[in-house]
PDB file of N, CA and C in Angstrom:
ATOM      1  N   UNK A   1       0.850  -1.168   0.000  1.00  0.00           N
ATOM      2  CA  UNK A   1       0.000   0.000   0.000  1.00  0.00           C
ATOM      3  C   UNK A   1       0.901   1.239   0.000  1.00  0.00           C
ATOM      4  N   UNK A   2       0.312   2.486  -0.338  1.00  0.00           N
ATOM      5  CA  UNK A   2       1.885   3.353  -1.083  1.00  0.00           C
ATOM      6  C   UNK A   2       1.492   4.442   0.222  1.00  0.00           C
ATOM      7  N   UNK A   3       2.500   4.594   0.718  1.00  0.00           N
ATOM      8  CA  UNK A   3       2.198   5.912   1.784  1.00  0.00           C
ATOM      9  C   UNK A   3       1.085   6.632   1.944  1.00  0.00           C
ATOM     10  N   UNK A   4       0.735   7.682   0.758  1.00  0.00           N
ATOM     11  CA  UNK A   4      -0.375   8.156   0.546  1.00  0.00           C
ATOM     12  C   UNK A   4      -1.390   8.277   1.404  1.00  0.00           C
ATOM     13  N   UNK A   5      -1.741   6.568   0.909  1.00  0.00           N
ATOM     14  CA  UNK A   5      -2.733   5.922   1.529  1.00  0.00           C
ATOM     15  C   UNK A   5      -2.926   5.363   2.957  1.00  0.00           C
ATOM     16  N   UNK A   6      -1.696   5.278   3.622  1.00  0.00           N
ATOM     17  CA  UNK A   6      -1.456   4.942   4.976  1.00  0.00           C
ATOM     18  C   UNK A   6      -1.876   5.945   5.340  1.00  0.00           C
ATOM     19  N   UNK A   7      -1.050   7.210   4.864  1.00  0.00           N
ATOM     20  CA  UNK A   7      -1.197   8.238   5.673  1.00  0.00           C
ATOM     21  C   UNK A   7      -2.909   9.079   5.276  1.00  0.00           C
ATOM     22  N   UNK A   8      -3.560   8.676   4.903  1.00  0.00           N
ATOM     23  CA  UNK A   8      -4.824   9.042   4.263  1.00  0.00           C
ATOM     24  C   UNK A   8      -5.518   8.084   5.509  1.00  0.00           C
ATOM     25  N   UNK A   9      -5.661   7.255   5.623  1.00  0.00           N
ATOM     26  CA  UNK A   9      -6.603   6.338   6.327  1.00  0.00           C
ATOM     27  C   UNK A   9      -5.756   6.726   7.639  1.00  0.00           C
ATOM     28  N   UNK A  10      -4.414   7.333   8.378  1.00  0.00           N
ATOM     29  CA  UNK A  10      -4.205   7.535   9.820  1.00  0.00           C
ATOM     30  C   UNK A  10      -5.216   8.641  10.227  1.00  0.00           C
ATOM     31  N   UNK A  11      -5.120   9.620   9.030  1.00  0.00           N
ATOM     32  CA  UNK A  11      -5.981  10.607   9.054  1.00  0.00           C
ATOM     33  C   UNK A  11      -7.322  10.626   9.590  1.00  0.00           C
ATOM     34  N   UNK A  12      -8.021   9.924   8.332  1.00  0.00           N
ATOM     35  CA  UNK A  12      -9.205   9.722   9.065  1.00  0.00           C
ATOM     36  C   UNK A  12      -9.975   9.154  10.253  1.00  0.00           C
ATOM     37  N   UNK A  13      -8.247   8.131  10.776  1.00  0.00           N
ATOM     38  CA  UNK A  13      -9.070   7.404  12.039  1.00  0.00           C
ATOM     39  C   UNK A  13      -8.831   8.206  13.170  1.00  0.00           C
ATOM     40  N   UNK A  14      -7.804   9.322  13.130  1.00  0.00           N
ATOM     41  CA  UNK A  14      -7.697  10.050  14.197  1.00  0.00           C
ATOM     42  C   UNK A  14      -8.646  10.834  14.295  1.00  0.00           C
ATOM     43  N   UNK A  15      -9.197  11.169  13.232  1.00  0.00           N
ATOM     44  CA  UNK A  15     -10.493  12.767  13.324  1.00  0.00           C
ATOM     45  C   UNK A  15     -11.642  12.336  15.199  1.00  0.00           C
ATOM     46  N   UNK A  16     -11.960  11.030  14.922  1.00  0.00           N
ATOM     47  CA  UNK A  16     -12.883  10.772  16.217  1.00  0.00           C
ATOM     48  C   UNK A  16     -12.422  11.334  17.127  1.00  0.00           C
ATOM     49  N   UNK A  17     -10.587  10.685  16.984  1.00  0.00           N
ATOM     50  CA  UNK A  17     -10.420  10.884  18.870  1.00  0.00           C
ATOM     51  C   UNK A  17      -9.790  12.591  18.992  1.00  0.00           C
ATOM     52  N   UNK A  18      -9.699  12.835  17.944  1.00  0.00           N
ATOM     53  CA  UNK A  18      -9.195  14.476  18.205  1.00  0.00           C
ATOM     54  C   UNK A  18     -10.581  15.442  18.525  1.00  0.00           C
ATOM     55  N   UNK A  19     -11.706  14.994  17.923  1.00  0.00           N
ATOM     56  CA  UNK A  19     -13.384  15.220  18.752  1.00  0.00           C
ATOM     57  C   UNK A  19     -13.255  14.691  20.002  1.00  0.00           C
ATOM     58  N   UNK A  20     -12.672  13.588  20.565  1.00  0.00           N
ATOM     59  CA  UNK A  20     -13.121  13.520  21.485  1.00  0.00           C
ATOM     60  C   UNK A  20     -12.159  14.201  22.772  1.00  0.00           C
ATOM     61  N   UNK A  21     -10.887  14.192  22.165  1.00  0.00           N
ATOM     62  CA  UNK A  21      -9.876  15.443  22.830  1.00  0.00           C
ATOM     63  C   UNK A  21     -10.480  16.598  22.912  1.00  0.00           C
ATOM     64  N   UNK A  22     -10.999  16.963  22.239  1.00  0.00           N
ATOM     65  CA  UNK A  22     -11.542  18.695  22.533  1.00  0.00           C
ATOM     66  C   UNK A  22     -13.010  18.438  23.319  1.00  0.00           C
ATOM     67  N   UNK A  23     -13.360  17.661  23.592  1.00  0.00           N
ATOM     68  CA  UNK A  23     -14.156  17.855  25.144  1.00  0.00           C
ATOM     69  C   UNK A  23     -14.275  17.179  25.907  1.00  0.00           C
ATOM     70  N   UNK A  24     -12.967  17.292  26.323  1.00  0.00           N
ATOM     71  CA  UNK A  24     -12.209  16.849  27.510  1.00  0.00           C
ATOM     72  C   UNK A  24     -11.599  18.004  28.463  1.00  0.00           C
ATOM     73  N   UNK A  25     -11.265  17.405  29.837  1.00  0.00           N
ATOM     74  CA  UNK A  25     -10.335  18.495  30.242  1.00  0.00           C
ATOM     75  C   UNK A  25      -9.221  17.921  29.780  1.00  0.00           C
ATOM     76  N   UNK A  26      -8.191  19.105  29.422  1.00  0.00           N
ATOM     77  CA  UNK A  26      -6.783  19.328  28.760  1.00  0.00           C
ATOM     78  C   UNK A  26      -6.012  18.587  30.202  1.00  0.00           C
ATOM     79  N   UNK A  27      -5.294  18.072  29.685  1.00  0.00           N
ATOM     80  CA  UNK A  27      -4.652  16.737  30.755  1.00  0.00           C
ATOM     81  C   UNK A  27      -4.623  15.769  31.325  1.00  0.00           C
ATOM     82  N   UNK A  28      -6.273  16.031  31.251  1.00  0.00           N
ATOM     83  CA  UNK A  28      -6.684  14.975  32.173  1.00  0.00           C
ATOM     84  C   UNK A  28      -6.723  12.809  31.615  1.00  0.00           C
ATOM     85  N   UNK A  29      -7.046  12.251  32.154  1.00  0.00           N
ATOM     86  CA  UNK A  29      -6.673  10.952  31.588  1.00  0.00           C
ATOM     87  C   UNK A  29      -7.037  10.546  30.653  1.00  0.00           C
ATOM     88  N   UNK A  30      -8.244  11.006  30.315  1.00  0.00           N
ATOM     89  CA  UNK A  30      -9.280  11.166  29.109  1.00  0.00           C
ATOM     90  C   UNK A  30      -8.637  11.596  28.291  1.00  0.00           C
ATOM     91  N   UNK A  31      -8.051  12.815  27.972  1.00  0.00           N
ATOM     92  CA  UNK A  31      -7.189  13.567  27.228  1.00  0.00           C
ATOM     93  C   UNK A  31      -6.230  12.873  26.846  1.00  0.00           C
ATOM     94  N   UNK A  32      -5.377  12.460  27.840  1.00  0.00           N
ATOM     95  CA  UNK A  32      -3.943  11.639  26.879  1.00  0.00           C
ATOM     96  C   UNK A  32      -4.437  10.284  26.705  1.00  0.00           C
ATOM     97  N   UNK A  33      -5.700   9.568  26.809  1.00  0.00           N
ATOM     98  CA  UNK A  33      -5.980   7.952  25.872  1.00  0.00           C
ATOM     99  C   UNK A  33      -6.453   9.163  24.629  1.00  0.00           C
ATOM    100  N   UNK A  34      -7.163  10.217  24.898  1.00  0.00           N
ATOM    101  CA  UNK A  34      -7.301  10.267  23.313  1.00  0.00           C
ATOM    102  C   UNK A  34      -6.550  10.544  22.001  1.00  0.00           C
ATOM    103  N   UNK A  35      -5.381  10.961  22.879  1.00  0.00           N
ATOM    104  CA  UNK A  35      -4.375  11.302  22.450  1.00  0.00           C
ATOM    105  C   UNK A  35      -3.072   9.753  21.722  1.00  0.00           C
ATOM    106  N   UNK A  36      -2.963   8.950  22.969  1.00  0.00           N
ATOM    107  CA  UNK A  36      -2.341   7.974  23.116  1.00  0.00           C
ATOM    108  C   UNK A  36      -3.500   6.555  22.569  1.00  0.00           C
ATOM    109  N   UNK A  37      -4.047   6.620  22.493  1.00  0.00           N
ATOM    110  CA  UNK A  37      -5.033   5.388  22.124  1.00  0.00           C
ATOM    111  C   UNK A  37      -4.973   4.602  20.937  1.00  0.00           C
ATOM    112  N   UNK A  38      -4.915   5.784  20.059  1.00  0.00           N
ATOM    113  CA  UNK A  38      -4.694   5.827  18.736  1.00  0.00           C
ATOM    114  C   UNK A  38      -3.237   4.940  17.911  1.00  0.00           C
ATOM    115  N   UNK A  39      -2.261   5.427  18.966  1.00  0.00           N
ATOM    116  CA  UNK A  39      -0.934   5.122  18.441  1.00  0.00           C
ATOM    117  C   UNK A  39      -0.505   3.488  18.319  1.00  0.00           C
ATOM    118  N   UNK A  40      -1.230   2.499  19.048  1.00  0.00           N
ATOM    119  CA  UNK A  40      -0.577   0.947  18.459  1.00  0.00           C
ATOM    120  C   UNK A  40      -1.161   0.632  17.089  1.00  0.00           C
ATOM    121  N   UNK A  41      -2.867   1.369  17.509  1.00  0.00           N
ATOM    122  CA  UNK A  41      -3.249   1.132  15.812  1.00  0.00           C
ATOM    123  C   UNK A  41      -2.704   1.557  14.857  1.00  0.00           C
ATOM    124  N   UNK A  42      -1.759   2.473  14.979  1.00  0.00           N
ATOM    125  CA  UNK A  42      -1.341   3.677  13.884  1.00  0.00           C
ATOM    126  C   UNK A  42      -0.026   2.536  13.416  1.00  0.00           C
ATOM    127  N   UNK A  43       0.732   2.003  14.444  1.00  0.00           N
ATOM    128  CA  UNK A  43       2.233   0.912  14.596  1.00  0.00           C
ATOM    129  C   UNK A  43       1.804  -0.101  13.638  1.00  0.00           C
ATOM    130  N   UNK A  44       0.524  -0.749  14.074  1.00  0.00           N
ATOM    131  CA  UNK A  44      -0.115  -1.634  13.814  1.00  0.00           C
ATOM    132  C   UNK A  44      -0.273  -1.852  12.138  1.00  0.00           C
ATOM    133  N   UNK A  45      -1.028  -0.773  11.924  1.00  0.00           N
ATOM    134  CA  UNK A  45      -1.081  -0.239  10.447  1.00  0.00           C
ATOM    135  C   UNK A  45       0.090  -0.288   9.544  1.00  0.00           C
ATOM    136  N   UNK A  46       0.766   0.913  10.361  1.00  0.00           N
ATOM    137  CA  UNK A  46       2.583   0.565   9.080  1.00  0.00           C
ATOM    138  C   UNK A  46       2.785  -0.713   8.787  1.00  0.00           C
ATOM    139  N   UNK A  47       2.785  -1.523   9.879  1.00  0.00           N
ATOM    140  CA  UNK A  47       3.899  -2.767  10.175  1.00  0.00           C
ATOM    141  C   UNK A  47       2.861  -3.891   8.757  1.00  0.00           C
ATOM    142  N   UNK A  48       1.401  -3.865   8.751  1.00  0.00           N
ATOM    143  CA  UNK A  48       0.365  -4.319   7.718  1.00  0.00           C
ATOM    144  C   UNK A  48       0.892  -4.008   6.623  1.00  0.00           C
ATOM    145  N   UNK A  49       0.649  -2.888   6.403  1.00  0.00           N
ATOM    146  CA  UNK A  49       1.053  -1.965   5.257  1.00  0.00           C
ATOM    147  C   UNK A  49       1.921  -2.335   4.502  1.00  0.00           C
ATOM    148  N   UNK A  50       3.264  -2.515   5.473  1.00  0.00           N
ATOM    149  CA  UNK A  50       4.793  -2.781   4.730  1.00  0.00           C
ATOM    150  C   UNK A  50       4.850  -1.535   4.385  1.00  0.00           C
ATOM    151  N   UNK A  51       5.143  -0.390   4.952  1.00  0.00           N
ATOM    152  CA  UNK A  51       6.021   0.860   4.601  1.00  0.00           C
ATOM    153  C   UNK A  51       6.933   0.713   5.160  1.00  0.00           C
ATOM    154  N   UNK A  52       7.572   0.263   5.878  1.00  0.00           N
ATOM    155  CA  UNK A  52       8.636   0.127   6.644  1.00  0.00           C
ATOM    156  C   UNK A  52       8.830   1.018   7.735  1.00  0.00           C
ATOM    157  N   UNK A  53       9.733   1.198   8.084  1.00  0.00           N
ATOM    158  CA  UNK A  53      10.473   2.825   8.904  1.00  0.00           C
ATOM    159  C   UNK A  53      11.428   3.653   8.286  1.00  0.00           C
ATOM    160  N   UNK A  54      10.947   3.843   7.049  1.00  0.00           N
ATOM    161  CA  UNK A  54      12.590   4.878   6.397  1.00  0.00           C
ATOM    162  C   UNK A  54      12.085   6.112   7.028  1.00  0.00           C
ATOM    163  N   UNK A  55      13.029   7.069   6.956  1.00  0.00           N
ATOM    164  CA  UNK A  55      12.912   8.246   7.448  1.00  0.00           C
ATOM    165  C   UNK A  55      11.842   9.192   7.207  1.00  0.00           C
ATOM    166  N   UNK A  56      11.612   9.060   5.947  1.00  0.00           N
ATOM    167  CA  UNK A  56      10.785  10.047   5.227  1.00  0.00           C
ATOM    168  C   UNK A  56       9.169   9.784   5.608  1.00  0.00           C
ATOM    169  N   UNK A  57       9.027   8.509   6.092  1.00  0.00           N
ATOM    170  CA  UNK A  57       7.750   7.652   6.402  1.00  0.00           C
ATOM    171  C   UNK A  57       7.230   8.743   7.726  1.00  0.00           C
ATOM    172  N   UNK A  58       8.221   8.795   8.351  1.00  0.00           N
ATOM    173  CA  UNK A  58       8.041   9.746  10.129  1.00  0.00           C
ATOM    174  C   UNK A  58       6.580  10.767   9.847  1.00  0.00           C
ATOM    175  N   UNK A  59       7.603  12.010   9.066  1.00  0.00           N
ATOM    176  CA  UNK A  59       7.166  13.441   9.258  1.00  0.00           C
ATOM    177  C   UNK A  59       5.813  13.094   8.405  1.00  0.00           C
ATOM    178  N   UNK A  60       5.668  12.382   7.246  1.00  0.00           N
ATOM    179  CA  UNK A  60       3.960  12.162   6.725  1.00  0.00           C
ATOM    180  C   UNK A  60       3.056  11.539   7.596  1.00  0.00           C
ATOM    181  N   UNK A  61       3.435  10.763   7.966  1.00  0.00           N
ATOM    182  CA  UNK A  61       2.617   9.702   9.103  1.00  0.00           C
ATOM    183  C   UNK A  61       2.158  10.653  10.827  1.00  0.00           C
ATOM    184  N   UNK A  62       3.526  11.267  11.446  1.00  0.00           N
ATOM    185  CA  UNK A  62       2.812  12.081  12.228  1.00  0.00           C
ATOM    186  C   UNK A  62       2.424  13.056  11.960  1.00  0.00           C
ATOM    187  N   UNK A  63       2.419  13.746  10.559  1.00  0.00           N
ATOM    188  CA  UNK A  63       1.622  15.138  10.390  1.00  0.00           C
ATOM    189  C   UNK A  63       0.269  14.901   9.940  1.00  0.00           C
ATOM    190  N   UNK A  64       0.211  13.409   9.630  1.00  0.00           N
ATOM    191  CA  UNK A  64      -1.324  12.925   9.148  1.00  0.00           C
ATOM    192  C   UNK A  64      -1.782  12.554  10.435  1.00  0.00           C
ATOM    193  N   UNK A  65      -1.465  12.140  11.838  1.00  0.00           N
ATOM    194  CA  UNK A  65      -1.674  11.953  12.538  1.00  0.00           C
ATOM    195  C   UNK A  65      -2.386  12.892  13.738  1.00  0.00           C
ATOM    196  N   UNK A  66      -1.670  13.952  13.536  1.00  0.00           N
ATOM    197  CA  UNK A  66      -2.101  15.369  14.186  1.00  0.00           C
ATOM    198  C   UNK A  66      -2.670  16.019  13.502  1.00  0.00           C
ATOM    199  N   UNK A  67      -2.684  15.920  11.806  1.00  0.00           N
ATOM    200  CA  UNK A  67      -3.667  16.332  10.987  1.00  0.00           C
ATOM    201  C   UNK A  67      -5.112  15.841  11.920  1.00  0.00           C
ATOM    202  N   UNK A  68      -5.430  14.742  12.029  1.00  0.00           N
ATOM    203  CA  UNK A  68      -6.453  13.786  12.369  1.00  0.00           C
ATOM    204  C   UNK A  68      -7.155  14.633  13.269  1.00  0.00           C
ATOM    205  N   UNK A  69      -5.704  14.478  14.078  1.00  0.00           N
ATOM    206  CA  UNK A  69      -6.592  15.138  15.795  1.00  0.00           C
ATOM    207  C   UNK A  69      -6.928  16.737  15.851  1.00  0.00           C
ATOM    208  N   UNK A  70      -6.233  17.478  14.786  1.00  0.00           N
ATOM    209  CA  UNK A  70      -6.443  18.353  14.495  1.00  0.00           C
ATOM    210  C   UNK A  70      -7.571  19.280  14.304  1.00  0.00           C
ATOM    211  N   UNK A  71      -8.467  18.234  12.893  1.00  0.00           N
ATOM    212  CA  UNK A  71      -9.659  17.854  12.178  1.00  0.00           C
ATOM    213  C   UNK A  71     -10.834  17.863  12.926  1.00  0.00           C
ATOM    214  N   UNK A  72     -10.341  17.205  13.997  1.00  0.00           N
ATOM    215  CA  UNK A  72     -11.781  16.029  14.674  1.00  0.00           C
ATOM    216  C   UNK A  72     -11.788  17.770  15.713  1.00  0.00           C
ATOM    217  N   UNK A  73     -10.960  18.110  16.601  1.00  0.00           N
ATOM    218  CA  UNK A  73     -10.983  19.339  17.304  1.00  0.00           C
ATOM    219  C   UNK A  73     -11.905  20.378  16.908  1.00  0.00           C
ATOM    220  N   UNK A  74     -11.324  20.613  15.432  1.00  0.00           N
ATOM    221  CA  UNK A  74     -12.098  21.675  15.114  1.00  0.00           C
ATOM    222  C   UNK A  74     -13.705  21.660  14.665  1.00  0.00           C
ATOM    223  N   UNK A  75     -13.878  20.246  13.987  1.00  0.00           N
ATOM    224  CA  UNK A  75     -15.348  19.688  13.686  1.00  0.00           C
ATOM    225  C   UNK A  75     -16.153  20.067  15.412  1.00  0.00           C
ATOM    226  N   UNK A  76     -15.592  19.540  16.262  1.00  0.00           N
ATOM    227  CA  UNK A  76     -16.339  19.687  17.981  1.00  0.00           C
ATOM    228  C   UNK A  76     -16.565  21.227  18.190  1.00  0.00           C
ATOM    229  N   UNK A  77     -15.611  21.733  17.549  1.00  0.00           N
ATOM    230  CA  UNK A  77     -15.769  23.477  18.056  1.00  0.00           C
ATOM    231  C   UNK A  77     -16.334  24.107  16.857  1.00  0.00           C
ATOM    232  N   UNK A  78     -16.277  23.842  15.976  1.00  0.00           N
ATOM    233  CA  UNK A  78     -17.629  24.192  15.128  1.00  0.00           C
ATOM    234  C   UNK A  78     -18.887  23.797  15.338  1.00  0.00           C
ATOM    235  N   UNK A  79     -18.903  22.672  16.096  1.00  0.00           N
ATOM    236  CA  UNK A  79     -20.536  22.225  15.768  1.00  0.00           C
ATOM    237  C   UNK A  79     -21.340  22.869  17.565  1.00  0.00           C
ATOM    238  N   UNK A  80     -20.133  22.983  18.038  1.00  0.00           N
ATOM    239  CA  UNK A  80     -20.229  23.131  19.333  1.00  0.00           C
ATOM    240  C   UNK A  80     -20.838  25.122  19.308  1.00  0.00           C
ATOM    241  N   UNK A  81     -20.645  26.022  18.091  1.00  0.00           N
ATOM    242  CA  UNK A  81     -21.072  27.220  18.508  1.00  0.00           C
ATOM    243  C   UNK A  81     -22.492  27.158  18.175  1.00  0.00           C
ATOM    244  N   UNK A  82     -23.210  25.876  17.947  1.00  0.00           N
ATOM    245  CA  UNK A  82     -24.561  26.246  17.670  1.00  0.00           C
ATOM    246  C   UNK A  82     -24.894  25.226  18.753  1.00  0.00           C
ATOM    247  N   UNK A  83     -26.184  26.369  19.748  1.00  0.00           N
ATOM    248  CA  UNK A  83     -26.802  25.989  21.096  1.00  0.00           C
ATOM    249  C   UNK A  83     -27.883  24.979  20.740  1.00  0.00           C
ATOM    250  N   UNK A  84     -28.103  24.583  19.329  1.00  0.00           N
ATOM    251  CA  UNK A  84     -29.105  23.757  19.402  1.00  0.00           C
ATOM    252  C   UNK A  84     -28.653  21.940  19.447  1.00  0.00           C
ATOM    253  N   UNK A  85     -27.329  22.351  19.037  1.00  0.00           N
ATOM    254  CA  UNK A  85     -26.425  20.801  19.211  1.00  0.00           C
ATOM    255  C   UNK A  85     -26.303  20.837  20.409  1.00  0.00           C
ATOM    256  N   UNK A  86     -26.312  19.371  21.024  1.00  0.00           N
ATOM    257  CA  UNK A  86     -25.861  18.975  22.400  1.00  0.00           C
ATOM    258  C   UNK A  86     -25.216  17.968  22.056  1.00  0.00           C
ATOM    259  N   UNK A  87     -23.540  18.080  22.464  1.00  0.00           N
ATOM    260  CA  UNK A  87     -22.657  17.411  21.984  1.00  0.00           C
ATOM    261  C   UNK A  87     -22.239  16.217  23.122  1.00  0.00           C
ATOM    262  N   UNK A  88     -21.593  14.955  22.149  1.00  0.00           N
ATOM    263  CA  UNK A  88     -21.031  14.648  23.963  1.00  0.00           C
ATOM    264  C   UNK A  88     -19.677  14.461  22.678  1.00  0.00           C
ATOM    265  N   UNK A  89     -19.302  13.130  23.318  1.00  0.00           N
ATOM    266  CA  UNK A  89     -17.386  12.658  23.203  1.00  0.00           C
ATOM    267  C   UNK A  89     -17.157  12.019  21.747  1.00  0.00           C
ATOM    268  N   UNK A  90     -18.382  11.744  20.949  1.00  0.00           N
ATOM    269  CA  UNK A  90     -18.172  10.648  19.846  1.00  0.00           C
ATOM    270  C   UNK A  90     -19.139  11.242  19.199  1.00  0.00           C
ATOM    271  N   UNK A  91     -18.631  11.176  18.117  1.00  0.00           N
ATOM    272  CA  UNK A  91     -18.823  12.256  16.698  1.00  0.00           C
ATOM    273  C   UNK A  91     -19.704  11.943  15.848  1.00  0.00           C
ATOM    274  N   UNK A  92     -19.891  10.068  15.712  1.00  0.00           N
ATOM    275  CA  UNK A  92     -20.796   9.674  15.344  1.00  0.00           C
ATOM    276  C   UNK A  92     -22.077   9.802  15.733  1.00  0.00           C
ATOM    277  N   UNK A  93     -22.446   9.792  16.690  1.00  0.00           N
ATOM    278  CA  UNK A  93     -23.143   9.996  17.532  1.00  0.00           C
ATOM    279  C   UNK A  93     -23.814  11.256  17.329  1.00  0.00           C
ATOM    280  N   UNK A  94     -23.060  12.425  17.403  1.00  0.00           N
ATOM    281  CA  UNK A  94     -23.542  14.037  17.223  1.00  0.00           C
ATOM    282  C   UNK A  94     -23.570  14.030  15.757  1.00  0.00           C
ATOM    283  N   UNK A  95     -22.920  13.538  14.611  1.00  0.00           N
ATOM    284  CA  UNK A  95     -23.624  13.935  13.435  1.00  0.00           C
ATOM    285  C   UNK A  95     -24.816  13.245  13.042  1.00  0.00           C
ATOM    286  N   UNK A  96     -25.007  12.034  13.714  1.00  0.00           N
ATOM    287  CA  UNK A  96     -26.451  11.096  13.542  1.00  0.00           C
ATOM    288  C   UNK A  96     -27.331  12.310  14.182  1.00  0.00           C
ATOM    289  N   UNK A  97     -27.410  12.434  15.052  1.00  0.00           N
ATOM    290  CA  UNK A  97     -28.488  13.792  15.825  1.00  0.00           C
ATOM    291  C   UNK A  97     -28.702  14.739  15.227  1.00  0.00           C
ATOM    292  N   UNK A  98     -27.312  15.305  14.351  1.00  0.00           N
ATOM    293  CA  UNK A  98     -28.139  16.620  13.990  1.00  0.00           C
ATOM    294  C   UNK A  98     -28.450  16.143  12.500  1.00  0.00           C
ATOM    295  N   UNK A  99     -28.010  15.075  11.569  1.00  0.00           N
ATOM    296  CA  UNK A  99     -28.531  14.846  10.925  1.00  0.00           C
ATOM    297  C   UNK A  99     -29.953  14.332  10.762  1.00  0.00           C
ATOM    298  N   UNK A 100     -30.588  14.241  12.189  1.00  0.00           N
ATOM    299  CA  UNK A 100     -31.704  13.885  12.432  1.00  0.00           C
ATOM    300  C   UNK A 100     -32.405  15.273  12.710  1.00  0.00           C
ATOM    301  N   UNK A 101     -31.688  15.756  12.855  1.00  0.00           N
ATOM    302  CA  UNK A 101     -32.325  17.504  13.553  1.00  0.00           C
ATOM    303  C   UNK A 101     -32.841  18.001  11.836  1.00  0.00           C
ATOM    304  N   UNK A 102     -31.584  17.749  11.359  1.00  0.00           N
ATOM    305  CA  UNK A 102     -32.269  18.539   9.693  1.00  0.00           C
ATOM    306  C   UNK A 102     -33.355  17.706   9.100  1.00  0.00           C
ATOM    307  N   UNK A 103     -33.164  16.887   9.337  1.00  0.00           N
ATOM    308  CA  UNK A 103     -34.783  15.779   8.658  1.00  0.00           C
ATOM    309  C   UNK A 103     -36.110  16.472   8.938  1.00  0.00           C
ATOM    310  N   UNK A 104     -35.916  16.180  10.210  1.00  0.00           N
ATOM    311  CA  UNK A 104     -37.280  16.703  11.016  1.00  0.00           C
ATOM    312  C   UNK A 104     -37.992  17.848  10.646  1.00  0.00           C
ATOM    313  N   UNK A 105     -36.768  18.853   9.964  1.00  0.00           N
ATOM    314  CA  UNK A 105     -37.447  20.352   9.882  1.00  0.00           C
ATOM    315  C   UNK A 105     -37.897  20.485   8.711  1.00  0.00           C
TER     316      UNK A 105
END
């Protein structure tokens, strides 16, 4: 599988837990599994993959990685300035709701 794509799919699996980092308290234990949770799957993945560990593999893989958590942060604090969402920790969850919110109307 060609980098790209590793680093395309780390991406997207981090977006959840970087939602679920941003409503959290900052430090707290919650905070670093959402942070840390992520990472054997991410090991897990390369080692599948066969990208190996060359150097160049690093800086794409953790910038897709914090891309992720990045992503998922800002999706929570966007959806979070409208009072009619009631958000909790999992993303699925809050876009099923408000995608249920727009049906309804």
């Amino acid at each position: 599988m060609s980098l790209f794509k590793v680093a395309l799919i780390i991406f997207i699996f981090n977006v959840p837990f970087g939602y679920w980092r941003a409503n959290v308290k900052k430090f707290s234990i919650r905070w670093v599994l959402a942070i840390h949770l992520p990472v054997p799957v991410v090991i897990a993945f390369r080692l599948l993959a066969g990208i190996g560990f060359a150097f160049i593999t690093y800086p794409i893989l953790v910038g897709a990685f914090f891309g992720g958590q990045f992503t998922g942060s800002k999706i929570y604090h966007l959806l979070k300035k409208n009072p009619d969402y009631i958000l909790t920790s999992f993303i699925f969850f809050d876009l099923i709701k408000i995608l249920r919110l727009f049906s309804s109307k």
